[in-house]
PDB file of N, CA and C in Angstrom:
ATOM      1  N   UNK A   1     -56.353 -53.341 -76.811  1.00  0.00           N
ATOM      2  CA  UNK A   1     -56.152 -54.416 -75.883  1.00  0.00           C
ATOM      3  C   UNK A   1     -57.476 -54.693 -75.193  1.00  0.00           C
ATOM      4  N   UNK A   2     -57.643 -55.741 -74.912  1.00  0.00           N
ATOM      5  CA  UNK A   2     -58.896 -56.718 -74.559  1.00  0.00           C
ATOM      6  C   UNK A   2     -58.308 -57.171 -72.996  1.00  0.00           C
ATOM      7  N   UNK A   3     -59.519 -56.108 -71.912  1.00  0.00           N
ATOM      8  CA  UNK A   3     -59.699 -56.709 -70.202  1.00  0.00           C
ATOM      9  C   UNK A   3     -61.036 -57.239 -70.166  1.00  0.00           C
ATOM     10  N   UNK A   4     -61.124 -57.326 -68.926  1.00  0.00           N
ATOM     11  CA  UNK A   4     -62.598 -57.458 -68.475  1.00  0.00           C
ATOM     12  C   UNK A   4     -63.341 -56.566 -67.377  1.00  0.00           C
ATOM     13  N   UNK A   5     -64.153 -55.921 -67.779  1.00  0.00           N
ATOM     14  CA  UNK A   5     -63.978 -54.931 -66.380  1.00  0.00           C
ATOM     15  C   UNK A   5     -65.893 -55.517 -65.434  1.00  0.00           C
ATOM     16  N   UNK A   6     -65.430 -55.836 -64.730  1.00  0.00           N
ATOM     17  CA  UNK A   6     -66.601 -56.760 -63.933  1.00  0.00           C
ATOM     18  C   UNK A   6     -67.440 -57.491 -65.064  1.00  0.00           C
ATOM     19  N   UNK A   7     -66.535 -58.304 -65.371  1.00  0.00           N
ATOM     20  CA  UNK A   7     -67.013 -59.696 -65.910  1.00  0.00           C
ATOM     21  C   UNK A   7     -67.505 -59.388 -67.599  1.00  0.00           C
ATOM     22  N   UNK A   8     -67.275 -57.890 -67.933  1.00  0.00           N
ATOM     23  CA  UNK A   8     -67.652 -57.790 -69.103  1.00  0.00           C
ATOM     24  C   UNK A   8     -65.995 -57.277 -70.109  1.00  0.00           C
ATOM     25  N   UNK A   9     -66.256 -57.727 -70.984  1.00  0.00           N
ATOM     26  CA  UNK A   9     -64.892 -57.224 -71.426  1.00  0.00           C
ATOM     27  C   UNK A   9     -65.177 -56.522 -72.564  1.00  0.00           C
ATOM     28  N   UNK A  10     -64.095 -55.487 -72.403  1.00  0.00           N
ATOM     29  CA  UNK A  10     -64.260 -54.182 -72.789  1.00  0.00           C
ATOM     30  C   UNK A  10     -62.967 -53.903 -73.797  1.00  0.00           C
ATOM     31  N   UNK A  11     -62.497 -53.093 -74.574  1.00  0.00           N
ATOM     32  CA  UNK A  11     -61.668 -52.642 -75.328  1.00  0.00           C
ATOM     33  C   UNK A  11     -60.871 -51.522 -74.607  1.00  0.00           C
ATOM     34  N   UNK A  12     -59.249 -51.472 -74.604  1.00  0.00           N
ATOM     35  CA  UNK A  12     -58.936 -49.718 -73.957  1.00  0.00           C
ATOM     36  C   UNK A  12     -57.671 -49.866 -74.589  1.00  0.00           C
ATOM     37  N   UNK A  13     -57.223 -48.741 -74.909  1.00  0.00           N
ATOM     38  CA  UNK A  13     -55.832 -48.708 -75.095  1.00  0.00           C
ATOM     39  C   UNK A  13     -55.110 -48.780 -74.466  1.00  0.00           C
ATOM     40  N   UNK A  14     -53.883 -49.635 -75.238  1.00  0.00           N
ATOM     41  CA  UNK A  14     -52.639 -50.451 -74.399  1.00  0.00           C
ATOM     42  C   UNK A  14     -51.963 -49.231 -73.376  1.00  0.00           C
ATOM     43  N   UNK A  15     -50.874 -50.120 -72.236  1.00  0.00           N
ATOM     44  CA  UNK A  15     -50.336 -49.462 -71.369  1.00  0.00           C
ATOM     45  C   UNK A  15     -51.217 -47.874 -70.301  1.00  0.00           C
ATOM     46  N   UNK A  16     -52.711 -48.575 -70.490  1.00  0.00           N
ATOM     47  CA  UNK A  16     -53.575 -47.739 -69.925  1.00  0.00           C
ATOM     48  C   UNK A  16     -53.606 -48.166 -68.572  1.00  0.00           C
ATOM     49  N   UNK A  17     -53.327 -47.124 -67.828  1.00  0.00           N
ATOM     50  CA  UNK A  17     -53.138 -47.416 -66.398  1.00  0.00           C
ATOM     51  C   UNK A  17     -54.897 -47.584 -65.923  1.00  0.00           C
ATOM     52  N   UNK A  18     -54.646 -48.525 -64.208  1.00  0.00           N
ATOM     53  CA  UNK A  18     -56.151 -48.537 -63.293  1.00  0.00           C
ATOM     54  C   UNK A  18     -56.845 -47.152 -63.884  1.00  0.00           C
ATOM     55  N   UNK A  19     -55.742 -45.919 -63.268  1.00  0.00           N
ATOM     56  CA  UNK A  19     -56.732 -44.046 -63.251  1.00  0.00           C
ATOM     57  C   UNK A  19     -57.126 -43.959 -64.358  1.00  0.00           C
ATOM     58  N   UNK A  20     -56.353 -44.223 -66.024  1.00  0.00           N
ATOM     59  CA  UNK A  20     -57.087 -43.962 -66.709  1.00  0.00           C
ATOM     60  C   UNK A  20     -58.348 -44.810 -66.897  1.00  0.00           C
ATOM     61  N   UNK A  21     -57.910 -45.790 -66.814  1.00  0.00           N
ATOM     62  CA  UNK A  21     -59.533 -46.528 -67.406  1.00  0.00           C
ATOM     63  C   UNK A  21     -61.070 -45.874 -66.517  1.00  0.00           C
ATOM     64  N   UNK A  22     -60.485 -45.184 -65.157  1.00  0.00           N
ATOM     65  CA  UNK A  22     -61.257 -45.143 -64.045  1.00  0.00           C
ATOM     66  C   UNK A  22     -61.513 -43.628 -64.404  1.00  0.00           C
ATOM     67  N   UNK A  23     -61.232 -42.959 -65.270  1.00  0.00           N
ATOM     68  CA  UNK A  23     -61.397 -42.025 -66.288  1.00  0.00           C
ATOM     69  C   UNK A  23     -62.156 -42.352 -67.025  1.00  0.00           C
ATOM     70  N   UNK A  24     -61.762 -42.857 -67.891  1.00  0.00           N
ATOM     71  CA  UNK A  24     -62.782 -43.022 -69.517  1.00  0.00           C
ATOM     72  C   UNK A  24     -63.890 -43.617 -69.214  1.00  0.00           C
ATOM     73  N   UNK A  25     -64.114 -44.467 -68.148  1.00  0.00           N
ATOM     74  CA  UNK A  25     -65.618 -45.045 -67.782  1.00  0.00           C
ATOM     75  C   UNK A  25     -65.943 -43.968 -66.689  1.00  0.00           C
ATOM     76  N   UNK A  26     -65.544 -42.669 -66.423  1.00  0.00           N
ATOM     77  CA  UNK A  26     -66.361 -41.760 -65.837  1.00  0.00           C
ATOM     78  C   UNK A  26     -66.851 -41.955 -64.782  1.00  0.00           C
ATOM     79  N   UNK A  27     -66.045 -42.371 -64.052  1.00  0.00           N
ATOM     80  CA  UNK A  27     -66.106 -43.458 -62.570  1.00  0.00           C
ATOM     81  C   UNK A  27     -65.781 -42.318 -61.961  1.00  0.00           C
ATOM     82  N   UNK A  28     -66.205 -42.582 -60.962  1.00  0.00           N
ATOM     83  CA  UNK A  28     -66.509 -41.266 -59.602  1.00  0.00           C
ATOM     84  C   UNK A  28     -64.824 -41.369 -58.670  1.00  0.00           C
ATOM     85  N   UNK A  29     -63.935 -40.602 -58.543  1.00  0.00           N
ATOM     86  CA  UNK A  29     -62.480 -41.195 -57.564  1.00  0.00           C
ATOM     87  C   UNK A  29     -62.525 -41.441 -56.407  1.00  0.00           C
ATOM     88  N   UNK A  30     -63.655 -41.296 -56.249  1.00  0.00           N
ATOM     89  CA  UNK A  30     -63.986 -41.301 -54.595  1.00  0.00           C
ATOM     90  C   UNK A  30     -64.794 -42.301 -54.309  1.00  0.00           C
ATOM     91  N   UNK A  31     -65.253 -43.353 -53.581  1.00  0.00           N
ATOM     92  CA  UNK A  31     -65.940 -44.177 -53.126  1.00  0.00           C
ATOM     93  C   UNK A  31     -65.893 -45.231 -54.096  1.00  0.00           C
ATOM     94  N   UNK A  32     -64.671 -45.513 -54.572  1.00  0.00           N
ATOM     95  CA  UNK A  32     -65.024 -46.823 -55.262  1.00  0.00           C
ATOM     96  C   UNK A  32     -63.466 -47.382 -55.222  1.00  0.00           C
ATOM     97  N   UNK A  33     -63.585 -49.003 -55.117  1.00  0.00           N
ATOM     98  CA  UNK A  33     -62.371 -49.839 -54.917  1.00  0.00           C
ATOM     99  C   UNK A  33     -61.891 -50.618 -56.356  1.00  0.00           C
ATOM    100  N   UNK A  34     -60.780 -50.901 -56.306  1.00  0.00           N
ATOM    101  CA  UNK A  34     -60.815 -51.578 -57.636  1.00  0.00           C
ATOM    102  C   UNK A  34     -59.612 -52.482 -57.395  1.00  0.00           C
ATOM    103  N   UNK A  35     -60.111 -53.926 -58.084  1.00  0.00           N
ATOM    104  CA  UNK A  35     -58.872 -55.031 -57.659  1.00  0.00           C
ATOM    105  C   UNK A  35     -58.653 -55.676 -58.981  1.00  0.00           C
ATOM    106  N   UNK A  36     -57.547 -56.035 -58.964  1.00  0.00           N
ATOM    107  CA  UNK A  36     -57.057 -56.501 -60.715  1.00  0.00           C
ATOM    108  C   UNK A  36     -56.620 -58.031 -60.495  1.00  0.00           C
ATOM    109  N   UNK A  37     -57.007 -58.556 -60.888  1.00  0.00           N
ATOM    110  CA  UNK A  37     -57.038 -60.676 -61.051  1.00  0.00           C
ATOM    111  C   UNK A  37     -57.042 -60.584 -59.549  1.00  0.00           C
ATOM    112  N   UNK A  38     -58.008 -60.437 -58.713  1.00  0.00           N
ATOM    113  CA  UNK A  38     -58.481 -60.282 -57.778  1.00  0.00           C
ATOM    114  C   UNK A  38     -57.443 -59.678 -56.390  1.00  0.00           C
ATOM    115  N   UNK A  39     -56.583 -58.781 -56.618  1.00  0.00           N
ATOM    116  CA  UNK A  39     -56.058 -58.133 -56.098  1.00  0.00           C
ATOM    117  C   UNK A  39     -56.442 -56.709 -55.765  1.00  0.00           C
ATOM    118  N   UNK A  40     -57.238 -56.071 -54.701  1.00  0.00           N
ATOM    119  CA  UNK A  40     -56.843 -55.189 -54.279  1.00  0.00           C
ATOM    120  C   UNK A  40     -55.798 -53.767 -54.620  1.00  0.00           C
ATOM    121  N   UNK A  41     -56.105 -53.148 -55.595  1.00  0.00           N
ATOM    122  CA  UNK A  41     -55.135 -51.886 -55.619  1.00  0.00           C
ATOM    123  C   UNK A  41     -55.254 -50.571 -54.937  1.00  0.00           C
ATOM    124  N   UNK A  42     -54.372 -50.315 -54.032  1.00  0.00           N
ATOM    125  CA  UNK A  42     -54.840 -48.910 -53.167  1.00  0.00           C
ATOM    126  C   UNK A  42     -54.546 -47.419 -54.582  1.00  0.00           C
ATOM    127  N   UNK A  43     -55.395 -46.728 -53.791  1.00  0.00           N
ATOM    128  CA  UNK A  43     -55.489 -45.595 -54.605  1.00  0.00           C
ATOM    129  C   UNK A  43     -54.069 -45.550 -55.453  1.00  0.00           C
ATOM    130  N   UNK A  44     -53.471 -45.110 -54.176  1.00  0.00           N
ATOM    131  CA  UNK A  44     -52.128 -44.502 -54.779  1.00  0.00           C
ATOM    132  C   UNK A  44     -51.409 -44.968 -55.415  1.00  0.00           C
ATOM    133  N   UNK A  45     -51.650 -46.407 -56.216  1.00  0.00           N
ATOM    134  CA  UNK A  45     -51.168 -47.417 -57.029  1.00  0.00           C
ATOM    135  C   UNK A  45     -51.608 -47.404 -58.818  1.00  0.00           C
ATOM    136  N   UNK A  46     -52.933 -46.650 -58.237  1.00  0.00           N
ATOM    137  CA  UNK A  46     -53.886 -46.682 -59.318  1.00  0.00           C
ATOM    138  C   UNK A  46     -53.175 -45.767 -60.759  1.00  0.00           C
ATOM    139  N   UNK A  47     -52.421 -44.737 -60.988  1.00  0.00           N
ATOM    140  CA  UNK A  47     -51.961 -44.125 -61.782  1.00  0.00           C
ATOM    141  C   UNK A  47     -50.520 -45.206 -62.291  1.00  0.00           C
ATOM    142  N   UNK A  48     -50.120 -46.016 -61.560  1.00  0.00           N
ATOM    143  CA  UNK A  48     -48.912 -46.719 -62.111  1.00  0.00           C
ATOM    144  C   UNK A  48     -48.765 -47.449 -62.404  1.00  0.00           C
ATOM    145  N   UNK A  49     -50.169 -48.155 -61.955  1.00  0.00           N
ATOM    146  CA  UNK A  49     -50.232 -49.880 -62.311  1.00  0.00           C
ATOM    147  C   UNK A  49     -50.665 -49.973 -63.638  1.00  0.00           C
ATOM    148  N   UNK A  50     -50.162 -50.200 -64.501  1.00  0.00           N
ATOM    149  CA  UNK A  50     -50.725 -50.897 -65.727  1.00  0.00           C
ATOM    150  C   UNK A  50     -51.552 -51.865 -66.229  1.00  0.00           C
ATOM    151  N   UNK A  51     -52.543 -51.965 -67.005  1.00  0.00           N
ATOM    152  CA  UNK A  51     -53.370 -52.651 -66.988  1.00  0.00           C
ATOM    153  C   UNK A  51     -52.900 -53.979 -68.560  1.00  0.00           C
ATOM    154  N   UNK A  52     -52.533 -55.353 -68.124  1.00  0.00           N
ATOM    155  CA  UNK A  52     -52.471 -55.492 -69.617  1.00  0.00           C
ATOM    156  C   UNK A  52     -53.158 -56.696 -70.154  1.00  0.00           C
ATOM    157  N   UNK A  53     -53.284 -57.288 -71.169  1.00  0.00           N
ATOM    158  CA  UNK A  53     -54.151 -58.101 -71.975  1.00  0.00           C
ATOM    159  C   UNK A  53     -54.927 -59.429 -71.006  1.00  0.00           C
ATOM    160  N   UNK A  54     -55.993 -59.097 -71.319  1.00  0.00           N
ATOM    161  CA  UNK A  54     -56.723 -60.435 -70.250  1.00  0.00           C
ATOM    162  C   UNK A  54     -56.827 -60.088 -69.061  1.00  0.00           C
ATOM    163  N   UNK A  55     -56.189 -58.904 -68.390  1.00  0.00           N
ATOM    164  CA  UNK A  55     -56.709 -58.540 -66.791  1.00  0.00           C
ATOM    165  C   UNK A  55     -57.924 -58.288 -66.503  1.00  0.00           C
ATOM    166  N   UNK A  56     -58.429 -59.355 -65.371  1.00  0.00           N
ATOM    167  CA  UNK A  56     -59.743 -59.118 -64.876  1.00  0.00           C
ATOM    168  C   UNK A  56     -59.818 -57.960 -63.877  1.00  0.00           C
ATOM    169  N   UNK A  57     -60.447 -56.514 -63.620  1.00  0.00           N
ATOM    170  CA  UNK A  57     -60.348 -55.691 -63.464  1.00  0.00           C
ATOM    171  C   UNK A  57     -61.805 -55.992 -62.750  1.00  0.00           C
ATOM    172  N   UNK A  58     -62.342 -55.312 -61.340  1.00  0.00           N
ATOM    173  CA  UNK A  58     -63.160 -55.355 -60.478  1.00  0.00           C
ATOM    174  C   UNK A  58     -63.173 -53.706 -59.909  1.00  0.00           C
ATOM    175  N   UNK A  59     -64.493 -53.219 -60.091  1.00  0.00           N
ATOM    176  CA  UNK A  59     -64.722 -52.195 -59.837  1.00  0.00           C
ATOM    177  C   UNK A  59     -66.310 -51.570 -58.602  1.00  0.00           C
ATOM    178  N   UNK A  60     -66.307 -52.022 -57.596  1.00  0.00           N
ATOM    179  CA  UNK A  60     -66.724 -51.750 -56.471  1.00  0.00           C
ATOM    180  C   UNK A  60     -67.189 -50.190 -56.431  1.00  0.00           C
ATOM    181  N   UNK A  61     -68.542 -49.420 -56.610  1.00  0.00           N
ATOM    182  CA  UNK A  61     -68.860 -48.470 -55.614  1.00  0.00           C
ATOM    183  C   UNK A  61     -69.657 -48.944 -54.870  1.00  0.00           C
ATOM    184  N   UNK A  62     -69.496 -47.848 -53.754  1.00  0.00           N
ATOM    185  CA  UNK A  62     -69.810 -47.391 -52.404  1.00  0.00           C
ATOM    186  C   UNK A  62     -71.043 -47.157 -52.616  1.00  0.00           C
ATOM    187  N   UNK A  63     -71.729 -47.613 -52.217  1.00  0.00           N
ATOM    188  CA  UNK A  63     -73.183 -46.413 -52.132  1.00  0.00           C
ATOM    189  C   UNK A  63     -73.907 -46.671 -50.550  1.00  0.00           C
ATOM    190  N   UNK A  64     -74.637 -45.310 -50.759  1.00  0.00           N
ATOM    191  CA  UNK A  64     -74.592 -44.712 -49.075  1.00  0.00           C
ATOM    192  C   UNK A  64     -76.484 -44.964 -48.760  1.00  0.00           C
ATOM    193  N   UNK A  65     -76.644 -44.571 -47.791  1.00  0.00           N
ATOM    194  CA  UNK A  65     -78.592 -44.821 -47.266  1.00  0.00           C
ATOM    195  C   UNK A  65     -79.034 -46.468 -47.057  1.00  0.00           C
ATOM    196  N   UNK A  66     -80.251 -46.296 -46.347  1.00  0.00           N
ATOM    197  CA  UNK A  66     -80.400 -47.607 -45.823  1.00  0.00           C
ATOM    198  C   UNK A  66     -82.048 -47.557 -46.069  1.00  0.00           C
TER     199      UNK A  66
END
């Protein structure tokens, strides 16, 4: 199945939830936000929500110093 994950689109297997994908791209769980067709998903959403064909997927880290 075919998303887009910040504007690039990427390949993942179907019924792959937000956590996994936020897995397989080796994404840090901590300091980073992620909103799906420009929605906002809180953490605790992230393991249930399903991700499916054509979702634009937005992935936000945090980074710290000035």
């Amino acid at each position: 199945m075919n998303i887009f994950l910040n504007q690039e689109e990427i390949t993942i297997i179907d019924s792959s939830s937000i956590l996994d994908l936020v897995m397989v791209q080796n994404l840090p769980l901590s300091s980073i936000a992620v909103a799906v067709n420009n929605q906002i998903i809180k953490r605790d959403m992230w393991e249930s929500t399903k991700l499916v064909e054509s979702d634009r997927v937005t992935i936000i880290i945090a980074t710290f110093g000035g």
